[in-house]
Protein backbone atom coordinates (compact mmCIF):
# COMPACT_ATOMS: atom_id res chain seq x y z
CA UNK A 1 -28.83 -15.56 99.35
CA UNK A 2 -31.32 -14.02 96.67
CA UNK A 3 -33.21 -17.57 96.51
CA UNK A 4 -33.38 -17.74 100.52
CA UNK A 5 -34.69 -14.62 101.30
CA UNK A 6 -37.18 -15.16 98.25
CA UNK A 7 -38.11 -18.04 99.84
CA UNK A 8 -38.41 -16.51 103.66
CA UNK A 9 -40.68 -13.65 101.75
CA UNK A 10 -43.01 -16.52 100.07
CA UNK A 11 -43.42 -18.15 103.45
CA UNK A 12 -44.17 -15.30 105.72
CA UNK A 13 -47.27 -13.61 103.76
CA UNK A 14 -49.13 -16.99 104.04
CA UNK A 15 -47.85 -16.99 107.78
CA UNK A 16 -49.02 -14.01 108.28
CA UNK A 17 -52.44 -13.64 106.89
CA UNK A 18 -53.11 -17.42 108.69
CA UNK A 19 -52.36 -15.36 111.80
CA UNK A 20 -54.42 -12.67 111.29
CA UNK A 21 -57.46 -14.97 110.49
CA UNK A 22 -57.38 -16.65 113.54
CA UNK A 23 -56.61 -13.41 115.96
CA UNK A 24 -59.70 -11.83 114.06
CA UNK A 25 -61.92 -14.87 114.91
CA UNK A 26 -60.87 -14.69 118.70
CA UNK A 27 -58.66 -17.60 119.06
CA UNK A 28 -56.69 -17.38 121.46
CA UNK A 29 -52.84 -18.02 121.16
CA UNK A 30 -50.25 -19.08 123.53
CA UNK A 31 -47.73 -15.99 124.48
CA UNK A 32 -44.82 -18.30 123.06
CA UNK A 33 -46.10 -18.82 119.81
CA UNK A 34 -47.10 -15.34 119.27
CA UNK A 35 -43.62 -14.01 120.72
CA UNK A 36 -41.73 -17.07 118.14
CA UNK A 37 -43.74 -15.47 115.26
CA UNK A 38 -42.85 -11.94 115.78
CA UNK A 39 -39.04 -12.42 115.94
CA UNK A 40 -39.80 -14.75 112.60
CA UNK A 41 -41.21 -11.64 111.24
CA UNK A 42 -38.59 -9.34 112.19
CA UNK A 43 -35.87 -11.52 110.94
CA UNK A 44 -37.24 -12.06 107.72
CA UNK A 45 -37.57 -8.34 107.08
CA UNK A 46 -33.60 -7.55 108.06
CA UNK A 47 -32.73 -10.40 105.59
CA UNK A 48 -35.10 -8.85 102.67
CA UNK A 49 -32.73 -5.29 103.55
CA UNK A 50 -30.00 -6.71 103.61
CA UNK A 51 -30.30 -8.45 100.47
CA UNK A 52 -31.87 -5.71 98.77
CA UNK A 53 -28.37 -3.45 99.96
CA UNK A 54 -26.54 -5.90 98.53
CA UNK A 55 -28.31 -5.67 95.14
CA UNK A 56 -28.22 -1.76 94.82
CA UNK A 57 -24.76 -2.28 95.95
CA UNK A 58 -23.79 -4.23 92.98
CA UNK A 59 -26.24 -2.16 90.62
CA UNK A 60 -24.08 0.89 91.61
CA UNK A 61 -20.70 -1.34 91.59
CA UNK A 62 -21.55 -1.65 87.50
CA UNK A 63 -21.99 1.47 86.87
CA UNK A 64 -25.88 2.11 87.61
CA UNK A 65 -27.10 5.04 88.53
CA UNK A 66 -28.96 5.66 91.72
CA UNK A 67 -32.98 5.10 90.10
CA UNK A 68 -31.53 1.97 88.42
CA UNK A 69 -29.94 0.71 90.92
CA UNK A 70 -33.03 0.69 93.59
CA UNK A 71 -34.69 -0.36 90.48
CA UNK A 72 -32.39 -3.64 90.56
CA UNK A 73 -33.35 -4.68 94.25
CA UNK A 74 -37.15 -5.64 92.37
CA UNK A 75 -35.22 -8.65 92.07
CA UNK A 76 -36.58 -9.73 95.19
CA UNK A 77 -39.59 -10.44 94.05
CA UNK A 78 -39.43 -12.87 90.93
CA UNK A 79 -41.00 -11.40 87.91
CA UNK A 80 -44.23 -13.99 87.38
CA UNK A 81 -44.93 -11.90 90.88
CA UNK A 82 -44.13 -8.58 89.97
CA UNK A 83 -46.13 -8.86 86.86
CA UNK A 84 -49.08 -10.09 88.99
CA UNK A 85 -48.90 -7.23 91.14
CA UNK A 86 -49.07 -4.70 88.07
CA UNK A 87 -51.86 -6.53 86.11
CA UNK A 88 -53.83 -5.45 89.26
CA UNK A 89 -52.36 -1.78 89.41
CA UNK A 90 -53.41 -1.55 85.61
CA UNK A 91 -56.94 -2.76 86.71
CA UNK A 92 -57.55 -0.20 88.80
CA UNK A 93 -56.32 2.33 85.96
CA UNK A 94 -58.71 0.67 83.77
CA UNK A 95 -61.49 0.99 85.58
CA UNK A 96 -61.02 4.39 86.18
CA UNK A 97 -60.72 4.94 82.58
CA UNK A 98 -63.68 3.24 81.99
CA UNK A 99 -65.29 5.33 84.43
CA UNK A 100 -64.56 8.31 82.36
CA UNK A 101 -65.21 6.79 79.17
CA UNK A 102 -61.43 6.58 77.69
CA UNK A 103 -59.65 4.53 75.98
CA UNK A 104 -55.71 3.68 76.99
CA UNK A 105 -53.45 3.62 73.93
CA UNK A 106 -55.26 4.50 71.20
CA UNK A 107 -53.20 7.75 69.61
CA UNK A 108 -55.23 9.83 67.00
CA UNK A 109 -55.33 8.74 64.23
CA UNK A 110 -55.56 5.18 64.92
CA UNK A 111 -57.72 2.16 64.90
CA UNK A 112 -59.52 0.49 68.18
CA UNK A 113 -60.15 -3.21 67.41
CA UNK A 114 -62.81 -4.18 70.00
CA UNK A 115 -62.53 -8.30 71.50
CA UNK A 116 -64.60 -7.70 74.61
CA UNK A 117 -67.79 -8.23 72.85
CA UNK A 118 -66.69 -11.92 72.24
CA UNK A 119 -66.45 -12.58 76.21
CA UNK A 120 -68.58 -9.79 77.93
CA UNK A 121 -72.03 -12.49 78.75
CA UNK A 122 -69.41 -14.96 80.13
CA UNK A 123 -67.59 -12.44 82.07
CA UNK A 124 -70.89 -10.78 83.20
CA UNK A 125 -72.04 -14.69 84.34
CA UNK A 126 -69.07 -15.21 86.23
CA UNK A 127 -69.02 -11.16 88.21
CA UNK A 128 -72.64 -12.76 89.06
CA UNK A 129 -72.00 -15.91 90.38
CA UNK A 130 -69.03 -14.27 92.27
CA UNK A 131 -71.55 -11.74 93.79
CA UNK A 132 -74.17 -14.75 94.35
CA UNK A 133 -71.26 -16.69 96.84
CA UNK A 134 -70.07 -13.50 98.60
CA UNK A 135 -73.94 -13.14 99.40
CA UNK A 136 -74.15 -16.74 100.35
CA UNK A 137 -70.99 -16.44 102.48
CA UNK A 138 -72.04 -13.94 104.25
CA UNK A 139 -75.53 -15.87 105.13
CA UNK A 140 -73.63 -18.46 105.84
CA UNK A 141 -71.30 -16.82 108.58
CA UNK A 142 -74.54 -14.84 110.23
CA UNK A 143 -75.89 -18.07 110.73
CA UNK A 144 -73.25 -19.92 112.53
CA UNK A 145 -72.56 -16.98 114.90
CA UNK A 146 -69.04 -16.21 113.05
CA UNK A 147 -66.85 -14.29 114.91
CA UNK A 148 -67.37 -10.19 113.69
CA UNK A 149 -63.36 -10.03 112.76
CA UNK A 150 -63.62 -13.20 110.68
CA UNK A 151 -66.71 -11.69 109.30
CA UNK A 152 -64.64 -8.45 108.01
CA UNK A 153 -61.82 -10.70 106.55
CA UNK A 154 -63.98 -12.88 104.59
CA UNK A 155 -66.24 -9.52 103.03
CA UNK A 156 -62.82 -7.94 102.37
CA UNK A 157 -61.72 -10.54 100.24
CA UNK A 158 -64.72 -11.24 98.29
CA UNK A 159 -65.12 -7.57 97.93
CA UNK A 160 -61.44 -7.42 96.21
CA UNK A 161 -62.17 -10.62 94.00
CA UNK A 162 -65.34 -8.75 92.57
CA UNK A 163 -63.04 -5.88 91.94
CA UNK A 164 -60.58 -7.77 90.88
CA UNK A 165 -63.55 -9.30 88.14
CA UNK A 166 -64.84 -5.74 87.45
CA UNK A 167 -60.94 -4.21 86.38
CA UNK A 168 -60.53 -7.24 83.75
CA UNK A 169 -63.58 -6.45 82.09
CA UNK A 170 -62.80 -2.35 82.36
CA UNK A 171 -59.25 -3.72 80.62
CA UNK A 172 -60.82 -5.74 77.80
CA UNK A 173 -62.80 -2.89 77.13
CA UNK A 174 -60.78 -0.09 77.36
CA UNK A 175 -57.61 -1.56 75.94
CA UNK A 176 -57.86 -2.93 72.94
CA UNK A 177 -56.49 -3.73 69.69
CA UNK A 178 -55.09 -0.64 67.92
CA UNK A 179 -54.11 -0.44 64.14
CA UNK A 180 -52.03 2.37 63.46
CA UNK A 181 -49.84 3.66 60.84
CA UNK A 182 -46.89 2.43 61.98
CA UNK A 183 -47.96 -1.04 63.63
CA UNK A 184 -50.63 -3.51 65.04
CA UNK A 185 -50.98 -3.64 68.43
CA UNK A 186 -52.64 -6.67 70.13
CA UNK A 187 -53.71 -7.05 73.25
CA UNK A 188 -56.24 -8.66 75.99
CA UNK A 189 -56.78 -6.80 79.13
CA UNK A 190 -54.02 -5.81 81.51
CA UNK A 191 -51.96 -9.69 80.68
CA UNK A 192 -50.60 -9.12 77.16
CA UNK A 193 -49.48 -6.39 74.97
CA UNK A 194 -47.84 -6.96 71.56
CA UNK A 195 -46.61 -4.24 69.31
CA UNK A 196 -45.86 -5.26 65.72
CA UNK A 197 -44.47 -3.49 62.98
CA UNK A 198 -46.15 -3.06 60.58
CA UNK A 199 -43.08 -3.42 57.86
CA UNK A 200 -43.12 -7.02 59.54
CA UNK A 201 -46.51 -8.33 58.51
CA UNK A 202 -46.33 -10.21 55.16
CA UNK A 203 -50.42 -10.83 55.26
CA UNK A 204 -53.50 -10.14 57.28
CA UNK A 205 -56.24 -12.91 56.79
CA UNK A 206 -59.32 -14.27 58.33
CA UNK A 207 -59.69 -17.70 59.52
CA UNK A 208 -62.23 -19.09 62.16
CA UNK A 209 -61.27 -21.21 64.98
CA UNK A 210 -63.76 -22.09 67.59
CA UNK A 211 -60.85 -24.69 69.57
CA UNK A 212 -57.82 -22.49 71.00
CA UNK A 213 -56.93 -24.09 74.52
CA UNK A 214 -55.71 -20.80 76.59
CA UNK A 215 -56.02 -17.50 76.40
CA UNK A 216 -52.40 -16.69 75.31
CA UNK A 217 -50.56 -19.75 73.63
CA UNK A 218 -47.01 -19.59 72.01
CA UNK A 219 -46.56 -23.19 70.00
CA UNK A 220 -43.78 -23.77 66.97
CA UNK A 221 -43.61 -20.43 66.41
CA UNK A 222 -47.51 -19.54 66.13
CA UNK A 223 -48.93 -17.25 68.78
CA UNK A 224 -52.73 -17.40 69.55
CA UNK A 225 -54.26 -14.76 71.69
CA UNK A 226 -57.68 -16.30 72.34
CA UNK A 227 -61.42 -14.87 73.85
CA UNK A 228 -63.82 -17.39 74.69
CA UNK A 229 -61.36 -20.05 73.07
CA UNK A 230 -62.13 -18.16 69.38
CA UNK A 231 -59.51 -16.77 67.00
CA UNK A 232 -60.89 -15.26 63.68
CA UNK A 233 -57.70 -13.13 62.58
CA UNK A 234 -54.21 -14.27 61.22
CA UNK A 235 -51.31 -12.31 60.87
CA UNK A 236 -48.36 -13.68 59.10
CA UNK A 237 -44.49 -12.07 59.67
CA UNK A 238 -41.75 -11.65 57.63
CA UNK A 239 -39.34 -13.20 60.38
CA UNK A 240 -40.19 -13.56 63.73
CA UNK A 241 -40.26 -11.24 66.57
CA UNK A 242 -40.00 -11.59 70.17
CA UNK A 243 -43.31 -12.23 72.45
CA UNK A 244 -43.57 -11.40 76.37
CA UNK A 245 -45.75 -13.35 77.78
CA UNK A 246 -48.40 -12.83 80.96
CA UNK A 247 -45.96 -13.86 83.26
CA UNK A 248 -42.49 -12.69 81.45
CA UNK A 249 -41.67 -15.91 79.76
CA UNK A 250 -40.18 -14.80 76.13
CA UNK A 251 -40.74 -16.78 72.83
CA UNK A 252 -40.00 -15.89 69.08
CA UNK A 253 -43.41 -16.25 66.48
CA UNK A 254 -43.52 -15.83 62.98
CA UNK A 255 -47.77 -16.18 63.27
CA UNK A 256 -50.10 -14.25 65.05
CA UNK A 257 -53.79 -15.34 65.38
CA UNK A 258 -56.25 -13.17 67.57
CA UNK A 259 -59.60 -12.64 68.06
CA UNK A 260 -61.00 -8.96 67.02
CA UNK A 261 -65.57 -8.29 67.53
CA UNK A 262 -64.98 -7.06 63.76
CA UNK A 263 -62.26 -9.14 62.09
CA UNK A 264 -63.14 -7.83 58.39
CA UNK A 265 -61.98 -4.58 59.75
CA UNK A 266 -58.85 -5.96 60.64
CA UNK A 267 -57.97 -8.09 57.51
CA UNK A 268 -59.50 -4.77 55.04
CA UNK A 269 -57.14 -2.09 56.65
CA UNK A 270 -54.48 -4.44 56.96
CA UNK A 271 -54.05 -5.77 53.46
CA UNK A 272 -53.25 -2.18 52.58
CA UNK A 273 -56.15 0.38 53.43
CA UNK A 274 -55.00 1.96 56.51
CA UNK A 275 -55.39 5.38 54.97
CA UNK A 276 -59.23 4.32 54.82
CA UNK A 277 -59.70 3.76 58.08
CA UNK A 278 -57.45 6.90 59.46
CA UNK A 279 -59.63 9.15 61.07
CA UNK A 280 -62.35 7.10 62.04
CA UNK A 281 -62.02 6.16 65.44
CA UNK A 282 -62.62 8.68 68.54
CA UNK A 283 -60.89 9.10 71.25
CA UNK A 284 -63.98 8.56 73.37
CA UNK A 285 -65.64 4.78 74.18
């Protein structure tokens, strides 16, 4: 029942934006269709409550308290999508810390490890080109006589997808790698955060590579967290430790290569001179 109604969810959000398209660009729809679509609609949404009773039912049936168990019924929406949806909520945050010049994540005391200076031209290239085709899609709707609703749809989305552009650079910025007294944090943006010991990492050293396919890759036990394809950092473990990936998938890695704007800082302070570097990194971008 879980799988159907994830299913019925999947297929009415496309449904329904389609329909919204076409009633915003004045098409006209036969009664029927309109009538079938709404009763589609409405039966899809009792089958995502009922489904989600069921879960909190069986949440509470285990012993779960109330919060947990409404927690539980998140099960409706698979993970990879859930995580989706909070990469852009931690967007926004990110912009609005980089609004007000902060940093997330970074306690006193500790070390910010920049990587957004290894992708910032490229991202900056690609915020422009997105700004060049909302400008050209607009141009291009004036001049066929568009229909003012489909006009709004189409600005609304390209508006978002610059946003969208604008919070992963905030991220990259203002999360980054932190070296702290009690572990190495590595990160990129909102899509991956790694905590690691530091009684876990055997040795910090630097080695260049210019040819990492993807921008986090988990292969025979060797993580690479890549910007701009480049890795210039590697960590190796003890024994290996668990790593989330962007979209939830788990894997175990005993070797950690990322990318860091200053990777002698990383590989000094982590071959034993933390105390050296305590202290030296505000609070403030």
């Amino acid at each position: 029942m879980l799988r159907v109604a994830r299913a019925a969810l999947f297929g009415m959000v496309p449904a329904e934006f389609v329909l919204v398209v076409l009633l915003v660009s004045g098409v006209s729809l036969p009664r029927p269709v309109v009538a079938v679509g709404e009763v589609l609609v409405a039966a899809v949404l009792l089958l995502e409550v009922v489904v989600a009773c069921r879960l909190v039912w069986e949440k509470r049936r285990d012993g779960a308290g109330w919060r947990a168990a409404f927690r539980g019924a998140g099960a409706l929406v698979p993970e990879p999508v859930r995580r989706i949806m909070g990469f852009d909520l931690q967007g926004m945050v990110s912009l609005a810390l980089f609004v007000v010049r902060r940093r997330h994540g970074v306690p006193p005391g500790a070390v910010p490890l920049s990587y957004a200076g290894g992708q910032l031209a490229m991202q900056l290239a690609f915020l422009f080109a997105m700004v060049l085709e909302a400008a050209g899609a607009e141009l291009l709707l004036r001049s066929i006589d568009a229909p003012s609703g489909l006009h709004a749809v189409i600005l609304i989305v390209d508006l978002y997808s610059i946003l969208i552009v604008l919070a992963v650079i905030a991220a990259c910025i203002t999360r980054p790698h932190v070296l702290s007294e009690d572990e190495l944090r590595i990160r990129y943006g909102a899509f991956f955060d790694l905590r690691v010991p530091r009684g876990k990492i055997a040795s910090v050293r630097l080695a260049r590579n210019f040819n990492e396919s993807g921008m986090v890759r988990v292969e025979d036990e060797r993580l690479a967290v890549a910007v701009s394809s480049q890795t210039n950092v590697v960590v190796e473990l003890i024994e290996p430790i668990t790593v989330v990936r962007p979209l939830g998938g788990r894997a175990r890695v005993r070797t950690i290569r990322f990318f860091a704007d200053d990777p002698k800082m990383v590989v000094d302070t982590g071959s034993g001179g933390f105390a050296a570097a305590y202290g030296t990194a505000p609070e403030r971008l």
